[in-house]
PDB file of N, CA and C in Angstrom:
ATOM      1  N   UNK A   1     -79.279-122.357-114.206  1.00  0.00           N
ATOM      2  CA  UNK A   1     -79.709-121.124-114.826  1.00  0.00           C
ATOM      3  C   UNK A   1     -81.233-121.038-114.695  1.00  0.00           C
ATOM      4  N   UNK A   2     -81.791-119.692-114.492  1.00  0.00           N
ATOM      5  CA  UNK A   2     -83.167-119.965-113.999  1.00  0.00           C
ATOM      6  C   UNK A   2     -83.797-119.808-115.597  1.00  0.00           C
ATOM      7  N   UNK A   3     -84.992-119.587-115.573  1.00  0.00           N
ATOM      8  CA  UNK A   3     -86.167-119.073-116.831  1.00  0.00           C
ATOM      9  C   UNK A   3     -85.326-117.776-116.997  1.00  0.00           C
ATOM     10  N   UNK A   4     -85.517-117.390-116.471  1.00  0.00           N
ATOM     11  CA  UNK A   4     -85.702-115.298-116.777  1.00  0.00           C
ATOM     12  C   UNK A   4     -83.615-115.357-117.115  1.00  0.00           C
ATOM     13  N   UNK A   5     -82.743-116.577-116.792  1.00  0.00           N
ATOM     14  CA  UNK A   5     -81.776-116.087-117.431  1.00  0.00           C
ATOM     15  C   UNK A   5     -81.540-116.608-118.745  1.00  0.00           C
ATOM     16  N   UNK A   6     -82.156-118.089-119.001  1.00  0.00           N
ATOM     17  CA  UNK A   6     -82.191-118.728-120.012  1.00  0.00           C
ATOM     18  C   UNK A   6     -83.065-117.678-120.884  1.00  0.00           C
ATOM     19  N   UNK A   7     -84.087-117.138-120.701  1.00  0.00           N
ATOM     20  CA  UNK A   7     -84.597-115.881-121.821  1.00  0.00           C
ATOM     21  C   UNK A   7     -83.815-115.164-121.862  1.00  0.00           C
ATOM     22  N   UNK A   8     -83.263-114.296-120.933  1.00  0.00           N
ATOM     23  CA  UNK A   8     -82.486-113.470-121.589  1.00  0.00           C
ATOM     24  C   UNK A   8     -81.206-113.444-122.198  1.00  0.00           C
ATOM     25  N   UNK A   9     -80.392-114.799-121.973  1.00  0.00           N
ATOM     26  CA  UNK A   9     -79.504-115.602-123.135  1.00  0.00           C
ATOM     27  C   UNK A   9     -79.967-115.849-124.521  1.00  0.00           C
ATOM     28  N   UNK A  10     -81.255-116.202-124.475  1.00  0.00           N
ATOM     29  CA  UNK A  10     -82.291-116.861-125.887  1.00  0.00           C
ATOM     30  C   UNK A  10     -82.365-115.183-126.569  1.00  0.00           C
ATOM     31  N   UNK A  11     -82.848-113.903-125.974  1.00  0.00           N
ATOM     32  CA  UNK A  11     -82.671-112.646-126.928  1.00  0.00           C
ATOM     33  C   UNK A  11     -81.424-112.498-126.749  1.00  0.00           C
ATOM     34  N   UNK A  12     -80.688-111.908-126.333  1.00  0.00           N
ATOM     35  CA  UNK A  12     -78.961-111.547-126.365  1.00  0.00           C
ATOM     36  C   UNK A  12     -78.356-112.157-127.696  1.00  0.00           C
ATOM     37  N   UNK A  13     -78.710-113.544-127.477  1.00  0.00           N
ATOM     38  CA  UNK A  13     -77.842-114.154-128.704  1.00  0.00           C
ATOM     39  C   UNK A  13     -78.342-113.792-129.962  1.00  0.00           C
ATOM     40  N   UNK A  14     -79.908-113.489-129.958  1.00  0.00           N
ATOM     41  CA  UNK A  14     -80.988-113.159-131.194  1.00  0.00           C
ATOM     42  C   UNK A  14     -80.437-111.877-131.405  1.00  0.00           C
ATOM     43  N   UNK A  15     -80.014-111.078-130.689  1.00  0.00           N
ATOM     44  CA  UNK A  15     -79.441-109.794-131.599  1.00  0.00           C
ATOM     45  C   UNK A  15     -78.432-109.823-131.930  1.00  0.00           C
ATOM     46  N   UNK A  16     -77.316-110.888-131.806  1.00  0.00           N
ATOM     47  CA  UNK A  16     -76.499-111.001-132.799  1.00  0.00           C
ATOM     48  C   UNK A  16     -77.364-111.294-134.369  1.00  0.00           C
ATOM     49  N   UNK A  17     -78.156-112.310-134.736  1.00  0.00           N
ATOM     50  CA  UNK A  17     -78.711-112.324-135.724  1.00  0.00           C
ATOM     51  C   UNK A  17     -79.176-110.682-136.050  1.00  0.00           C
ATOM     52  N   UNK A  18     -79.957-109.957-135.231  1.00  0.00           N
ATOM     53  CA  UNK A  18     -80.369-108.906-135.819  1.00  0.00           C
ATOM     54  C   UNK A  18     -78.880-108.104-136.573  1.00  0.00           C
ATOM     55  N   UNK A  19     -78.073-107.920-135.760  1.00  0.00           N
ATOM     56  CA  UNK A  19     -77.138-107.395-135.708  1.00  0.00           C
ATOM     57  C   UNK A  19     -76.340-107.734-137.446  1.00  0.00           C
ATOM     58  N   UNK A  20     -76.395-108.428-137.513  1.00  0.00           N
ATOM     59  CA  UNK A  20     -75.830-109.283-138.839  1.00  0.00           C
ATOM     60  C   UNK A  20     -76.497-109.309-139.913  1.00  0.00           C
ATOM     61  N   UNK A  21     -77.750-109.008-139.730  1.00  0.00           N
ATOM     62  CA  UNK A  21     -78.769-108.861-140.970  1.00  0.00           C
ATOM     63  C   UNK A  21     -78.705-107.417-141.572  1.00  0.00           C
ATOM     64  N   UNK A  22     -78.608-106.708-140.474  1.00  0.00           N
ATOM     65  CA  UNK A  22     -78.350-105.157-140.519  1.00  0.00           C
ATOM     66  C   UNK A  22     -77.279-105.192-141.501  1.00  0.00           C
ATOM     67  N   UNK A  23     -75.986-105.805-141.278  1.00  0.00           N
ATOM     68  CA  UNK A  23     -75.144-105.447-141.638  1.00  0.00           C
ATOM     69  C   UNK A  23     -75.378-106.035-143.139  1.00  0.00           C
ATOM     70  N   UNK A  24     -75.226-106.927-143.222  1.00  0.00           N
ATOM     71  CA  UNK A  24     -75.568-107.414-144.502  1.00  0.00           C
ATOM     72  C   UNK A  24     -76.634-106.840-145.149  1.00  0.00           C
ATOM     73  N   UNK A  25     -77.609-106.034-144.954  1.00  0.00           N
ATOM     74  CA  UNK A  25     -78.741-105.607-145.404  1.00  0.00           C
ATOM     75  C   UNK A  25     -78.274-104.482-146.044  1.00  0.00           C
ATOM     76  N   UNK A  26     -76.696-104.022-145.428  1.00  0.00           N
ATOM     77  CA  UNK A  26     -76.218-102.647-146.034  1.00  0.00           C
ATOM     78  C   UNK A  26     -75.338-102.879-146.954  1.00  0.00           C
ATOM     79  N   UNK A  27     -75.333-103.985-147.045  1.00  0.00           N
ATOM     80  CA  UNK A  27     -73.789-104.048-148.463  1.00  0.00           C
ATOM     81  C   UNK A  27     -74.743-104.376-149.876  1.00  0.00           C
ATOM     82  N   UNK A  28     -74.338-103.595-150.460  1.00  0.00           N
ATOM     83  CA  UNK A  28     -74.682-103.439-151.574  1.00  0.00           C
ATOM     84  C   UNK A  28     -74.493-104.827-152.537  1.00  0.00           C
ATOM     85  N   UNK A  29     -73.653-105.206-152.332  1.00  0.00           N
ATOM     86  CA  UNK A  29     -73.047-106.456-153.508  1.00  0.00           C
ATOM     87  C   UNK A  29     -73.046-107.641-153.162  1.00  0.00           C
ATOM     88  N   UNK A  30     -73.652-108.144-152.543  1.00  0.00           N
ATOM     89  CA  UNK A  30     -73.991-109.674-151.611  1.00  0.00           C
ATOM     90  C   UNK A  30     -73.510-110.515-152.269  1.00  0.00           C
ATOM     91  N   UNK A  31     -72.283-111.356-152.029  1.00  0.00           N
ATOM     92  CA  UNK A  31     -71.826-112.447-152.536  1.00  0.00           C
ATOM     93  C   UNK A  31     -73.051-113.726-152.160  1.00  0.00           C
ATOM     94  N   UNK A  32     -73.174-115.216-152.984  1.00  0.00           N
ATOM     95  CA  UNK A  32     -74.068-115.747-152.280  1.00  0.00           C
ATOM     96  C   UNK A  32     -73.999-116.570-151.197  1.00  0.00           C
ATOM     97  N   UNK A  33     -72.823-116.176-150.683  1.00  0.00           N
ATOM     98  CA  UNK A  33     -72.305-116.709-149.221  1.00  0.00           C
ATOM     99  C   UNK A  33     -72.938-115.855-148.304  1.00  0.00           C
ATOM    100  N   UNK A  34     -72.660-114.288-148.537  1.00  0.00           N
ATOM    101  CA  UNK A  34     -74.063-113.421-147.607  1.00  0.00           C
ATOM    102  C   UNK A  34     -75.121-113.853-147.837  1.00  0.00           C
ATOM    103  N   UNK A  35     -75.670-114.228-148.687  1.00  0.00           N
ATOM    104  CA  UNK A  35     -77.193-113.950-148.957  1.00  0.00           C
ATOM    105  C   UNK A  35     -77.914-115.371-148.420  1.00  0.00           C
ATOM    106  N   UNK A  36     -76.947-116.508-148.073  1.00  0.00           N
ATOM    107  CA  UNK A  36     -77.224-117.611-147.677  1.00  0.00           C
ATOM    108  C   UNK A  36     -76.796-117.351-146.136  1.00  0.00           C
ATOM    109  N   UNK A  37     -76.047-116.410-145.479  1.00  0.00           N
ATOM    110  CA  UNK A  37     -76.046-116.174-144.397  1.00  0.00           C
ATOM    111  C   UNK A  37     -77.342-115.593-143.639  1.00  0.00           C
ATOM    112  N   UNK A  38     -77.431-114.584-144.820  1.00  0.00           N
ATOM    113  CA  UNK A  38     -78.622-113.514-144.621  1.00  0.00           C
ATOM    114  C   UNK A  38     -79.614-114.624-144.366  1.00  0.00           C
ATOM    115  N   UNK A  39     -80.194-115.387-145.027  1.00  0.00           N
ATOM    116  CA  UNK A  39     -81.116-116.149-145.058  1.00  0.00           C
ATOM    117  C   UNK A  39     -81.166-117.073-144.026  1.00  0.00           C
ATOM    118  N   UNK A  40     -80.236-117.797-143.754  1.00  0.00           N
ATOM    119  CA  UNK A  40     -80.072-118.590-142.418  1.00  0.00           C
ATOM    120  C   UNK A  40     -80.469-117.966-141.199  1.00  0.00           C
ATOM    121  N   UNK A  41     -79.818-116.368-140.883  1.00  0.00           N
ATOM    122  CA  UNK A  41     -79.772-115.407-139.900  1.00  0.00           C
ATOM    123  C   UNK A  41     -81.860-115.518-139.935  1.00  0.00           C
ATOM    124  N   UNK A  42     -82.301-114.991-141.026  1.00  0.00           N
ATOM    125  CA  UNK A  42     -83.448-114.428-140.979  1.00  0.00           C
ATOM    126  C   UNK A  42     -84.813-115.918-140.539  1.00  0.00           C
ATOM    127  N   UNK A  43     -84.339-116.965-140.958  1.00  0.00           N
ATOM    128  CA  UNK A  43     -84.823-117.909-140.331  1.00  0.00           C
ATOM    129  C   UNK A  43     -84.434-118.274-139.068  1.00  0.00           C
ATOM    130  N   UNK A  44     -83.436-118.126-138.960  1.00  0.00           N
ATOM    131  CA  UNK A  44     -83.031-118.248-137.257  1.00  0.00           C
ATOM    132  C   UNK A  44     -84.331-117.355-135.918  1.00  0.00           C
ATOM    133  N   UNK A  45     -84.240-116.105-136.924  1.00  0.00           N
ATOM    134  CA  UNK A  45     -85.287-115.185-136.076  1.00  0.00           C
ATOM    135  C   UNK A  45     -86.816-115.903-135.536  1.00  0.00           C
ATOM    136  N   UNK A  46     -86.839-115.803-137.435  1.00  0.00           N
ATOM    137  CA  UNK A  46     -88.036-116.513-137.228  1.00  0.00           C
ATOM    138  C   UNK A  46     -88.433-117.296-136.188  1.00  0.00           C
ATOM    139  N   UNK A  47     -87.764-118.955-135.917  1.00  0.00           N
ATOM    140  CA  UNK A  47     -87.885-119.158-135.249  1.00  0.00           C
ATOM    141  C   UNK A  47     -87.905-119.025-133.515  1.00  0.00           C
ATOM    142  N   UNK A  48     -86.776-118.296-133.739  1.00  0.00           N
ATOM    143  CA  UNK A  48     -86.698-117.483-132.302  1.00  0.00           C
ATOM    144  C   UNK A  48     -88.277-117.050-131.557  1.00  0.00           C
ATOM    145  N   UNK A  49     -89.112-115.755-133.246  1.00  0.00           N
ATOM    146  CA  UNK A  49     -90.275-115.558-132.273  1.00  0.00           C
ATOM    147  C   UNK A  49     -91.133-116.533-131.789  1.00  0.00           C
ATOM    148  N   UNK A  50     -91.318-117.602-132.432  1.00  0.00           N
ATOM    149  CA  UNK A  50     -91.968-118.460-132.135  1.00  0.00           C
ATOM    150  C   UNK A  50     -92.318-119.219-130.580  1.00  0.00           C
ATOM    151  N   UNK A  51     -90.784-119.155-129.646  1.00  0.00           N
ATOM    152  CA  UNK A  51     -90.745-119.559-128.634  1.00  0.00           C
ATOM    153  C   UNK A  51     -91.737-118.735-127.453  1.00  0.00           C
ATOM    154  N   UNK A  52     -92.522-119.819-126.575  1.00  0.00           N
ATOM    155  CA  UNK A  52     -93.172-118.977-125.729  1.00  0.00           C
ATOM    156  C   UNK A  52     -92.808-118.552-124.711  1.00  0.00           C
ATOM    157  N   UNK A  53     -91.344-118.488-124.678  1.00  0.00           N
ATOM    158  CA  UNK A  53     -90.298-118.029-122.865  1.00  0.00           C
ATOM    159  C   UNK A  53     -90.939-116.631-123.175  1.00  0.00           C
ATOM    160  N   UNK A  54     -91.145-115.665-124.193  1.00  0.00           N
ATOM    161  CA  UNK A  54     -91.621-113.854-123.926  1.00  0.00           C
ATOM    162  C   UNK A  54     -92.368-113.699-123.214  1.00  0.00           C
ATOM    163  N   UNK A  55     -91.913-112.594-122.349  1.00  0.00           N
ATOM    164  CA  UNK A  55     -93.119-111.776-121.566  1.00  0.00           C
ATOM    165  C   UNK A  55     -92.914-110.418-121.713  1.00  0.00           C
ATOM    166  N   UNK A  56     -92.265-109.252-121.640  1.00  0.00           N
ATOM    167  CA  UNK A  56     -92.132-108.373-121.827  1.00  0.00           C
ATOM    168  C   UNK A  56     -90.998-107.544-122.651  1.00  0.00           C
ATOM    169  N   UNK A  57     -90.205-108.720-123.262  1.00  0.00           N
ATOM    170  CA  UNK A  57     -89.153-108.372-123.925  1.00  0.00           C
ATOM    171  C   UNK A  57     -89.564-107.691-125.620  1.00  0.00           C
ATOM    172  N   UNK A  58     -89.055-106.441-125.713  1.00  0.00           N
ATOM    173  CA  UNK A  58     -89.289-105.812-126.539  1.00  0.00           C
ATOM    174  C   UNK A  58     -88.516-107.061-128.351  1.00  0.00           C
ATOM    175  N   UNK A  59     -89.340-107.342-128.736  1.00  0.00           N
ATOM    176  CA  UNK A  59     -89.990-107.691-130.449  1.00  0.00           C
ATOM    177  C   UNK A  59     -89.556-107.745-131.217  1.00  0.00           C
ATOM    178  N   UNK A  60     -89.275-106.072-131.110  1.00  0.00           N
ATOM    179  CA  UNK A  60     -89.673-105.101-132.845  1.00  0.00           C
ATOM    180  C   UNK A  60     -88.642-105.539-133.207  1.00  0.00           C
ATOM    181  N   UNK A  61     -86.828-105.075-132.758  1.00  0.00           N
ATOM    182  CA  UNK A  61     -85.703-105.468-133.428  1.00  0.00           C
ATOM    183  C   UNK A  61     -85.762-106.262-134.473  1.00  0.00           C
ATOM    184  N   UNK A  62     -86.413-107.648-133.901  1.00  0.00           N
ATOM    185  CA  UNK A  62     -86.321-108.822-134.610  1.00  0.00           C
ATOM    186  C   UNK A  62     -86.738-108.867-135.705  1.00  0.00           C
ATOM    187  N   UNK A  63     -88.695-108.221-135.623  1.00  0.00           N
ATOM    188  CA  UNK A  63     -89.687-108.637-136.791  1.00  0.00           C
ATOM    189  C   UNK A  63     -89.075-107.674-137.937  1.00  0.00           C
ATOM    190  N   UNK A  64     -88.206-106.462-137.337  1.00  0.00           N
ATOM    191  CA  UNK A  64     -87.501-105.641-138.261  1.00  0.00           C
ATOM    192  C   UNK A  64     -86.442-106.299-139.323  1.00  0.00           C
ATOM    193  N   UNK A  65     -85.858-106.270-138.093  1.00  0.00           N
ATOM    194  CA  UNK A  65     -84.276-107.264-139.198  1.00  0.00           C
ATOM    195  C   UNK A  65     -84.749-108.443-140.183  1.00  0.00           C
ATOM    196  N   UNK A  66     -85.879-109.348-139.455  1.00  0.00           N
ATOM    197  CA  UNK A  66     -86.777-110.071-140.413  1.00  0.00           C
ATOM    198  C   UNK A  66     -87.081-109.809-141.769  1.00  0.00           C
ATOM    199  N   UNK A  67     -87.789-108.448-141.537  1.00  0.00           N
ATOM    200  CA  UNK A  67     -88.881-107.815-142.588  1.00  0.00           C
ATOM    201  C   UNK A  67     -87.901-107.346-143.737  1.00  0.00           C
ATOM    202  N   UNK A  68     -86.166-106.363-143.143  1.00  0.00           N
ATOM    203  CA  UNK A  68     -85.144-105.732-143.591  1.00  0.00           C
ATOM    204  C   UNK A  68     -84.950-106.998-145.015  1.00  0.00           C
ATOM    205  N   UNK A  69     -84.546-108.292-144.040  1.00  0.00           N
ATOM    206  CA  UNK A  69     -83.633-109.042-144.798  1.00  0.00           C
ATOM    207  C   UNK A  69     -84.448-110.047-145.719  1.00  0.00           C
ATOM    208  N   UNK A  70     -85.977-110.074-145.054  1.00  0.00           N
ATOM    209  CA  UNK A  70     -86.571-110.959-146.885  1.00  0.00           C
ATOM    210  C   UNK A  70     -86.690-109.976-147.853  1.00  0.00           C
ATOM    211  N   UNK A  71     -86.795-108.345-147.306  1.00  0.00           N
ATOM    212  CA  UNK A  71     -86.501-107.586-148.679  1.00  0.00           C
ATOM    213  C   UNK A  71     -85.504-107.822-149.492  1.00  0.00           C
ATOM    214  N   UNK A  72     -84.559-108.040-148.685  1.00  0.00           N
ATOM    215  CA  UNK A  72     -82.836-107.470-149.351  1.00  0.00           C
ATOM    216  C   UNK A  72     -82.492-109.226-150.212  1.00  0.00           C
ATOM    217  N   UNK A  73     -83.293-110.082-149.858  1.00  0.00           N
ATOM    218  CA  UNK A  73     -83.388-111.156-150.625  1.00  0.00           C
ATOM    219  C   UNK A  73     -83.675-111.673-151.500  1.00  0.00           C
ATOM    220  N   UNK A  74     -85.293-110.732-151.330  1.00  0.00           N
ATOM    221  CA  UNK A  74     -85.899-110.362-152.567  1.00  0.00           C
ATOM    222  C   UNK A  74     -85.562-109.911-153.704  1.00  0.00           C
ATOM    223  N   UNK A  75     -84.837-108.447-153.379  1.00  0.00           N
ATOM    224  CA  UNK A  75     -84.494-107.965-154.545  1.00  0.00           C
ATOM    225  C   UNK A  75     -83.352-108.478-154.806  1.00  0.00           C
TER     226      UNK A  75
END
């Protein structure tokens, strides 16, 4: 597998996390099995941005679903 497919395996799989935070970000009644999902998911990201394989792969999704789900944790 080269670089440029191993990155684009490394985001693909990261929007499942986005994907899941979303969802959970919309249910109102978070058991604390979501909210420990939620939380796992949202550190997962985290680390994700951290890696330096990026070059032009669009971000935002991520720092979003990020930003979405320490709210929804918060409150």
């Amino acid at each position: 597998m080269t670089e440029q497919e191993q990155t684009a395996k490394i985001y693909n799989n990261a929007g499942d996390s986005v994907s899941l935070i979303n969802q959970l970000v919309g249910v109102t009644d978070r058991s604390d099995e979501d909210n420990d999902c939620l939380d796992r998911n949202v550190r997962h990201l985290k680390i994700i941005l951290k890696y330096d394989c990026w070059t032009t792969e669009d971000l935002s999704p991520f720092k979003t679903a990020i930003a979405a789900g320490e709210a929804a944790l918060s409150s």
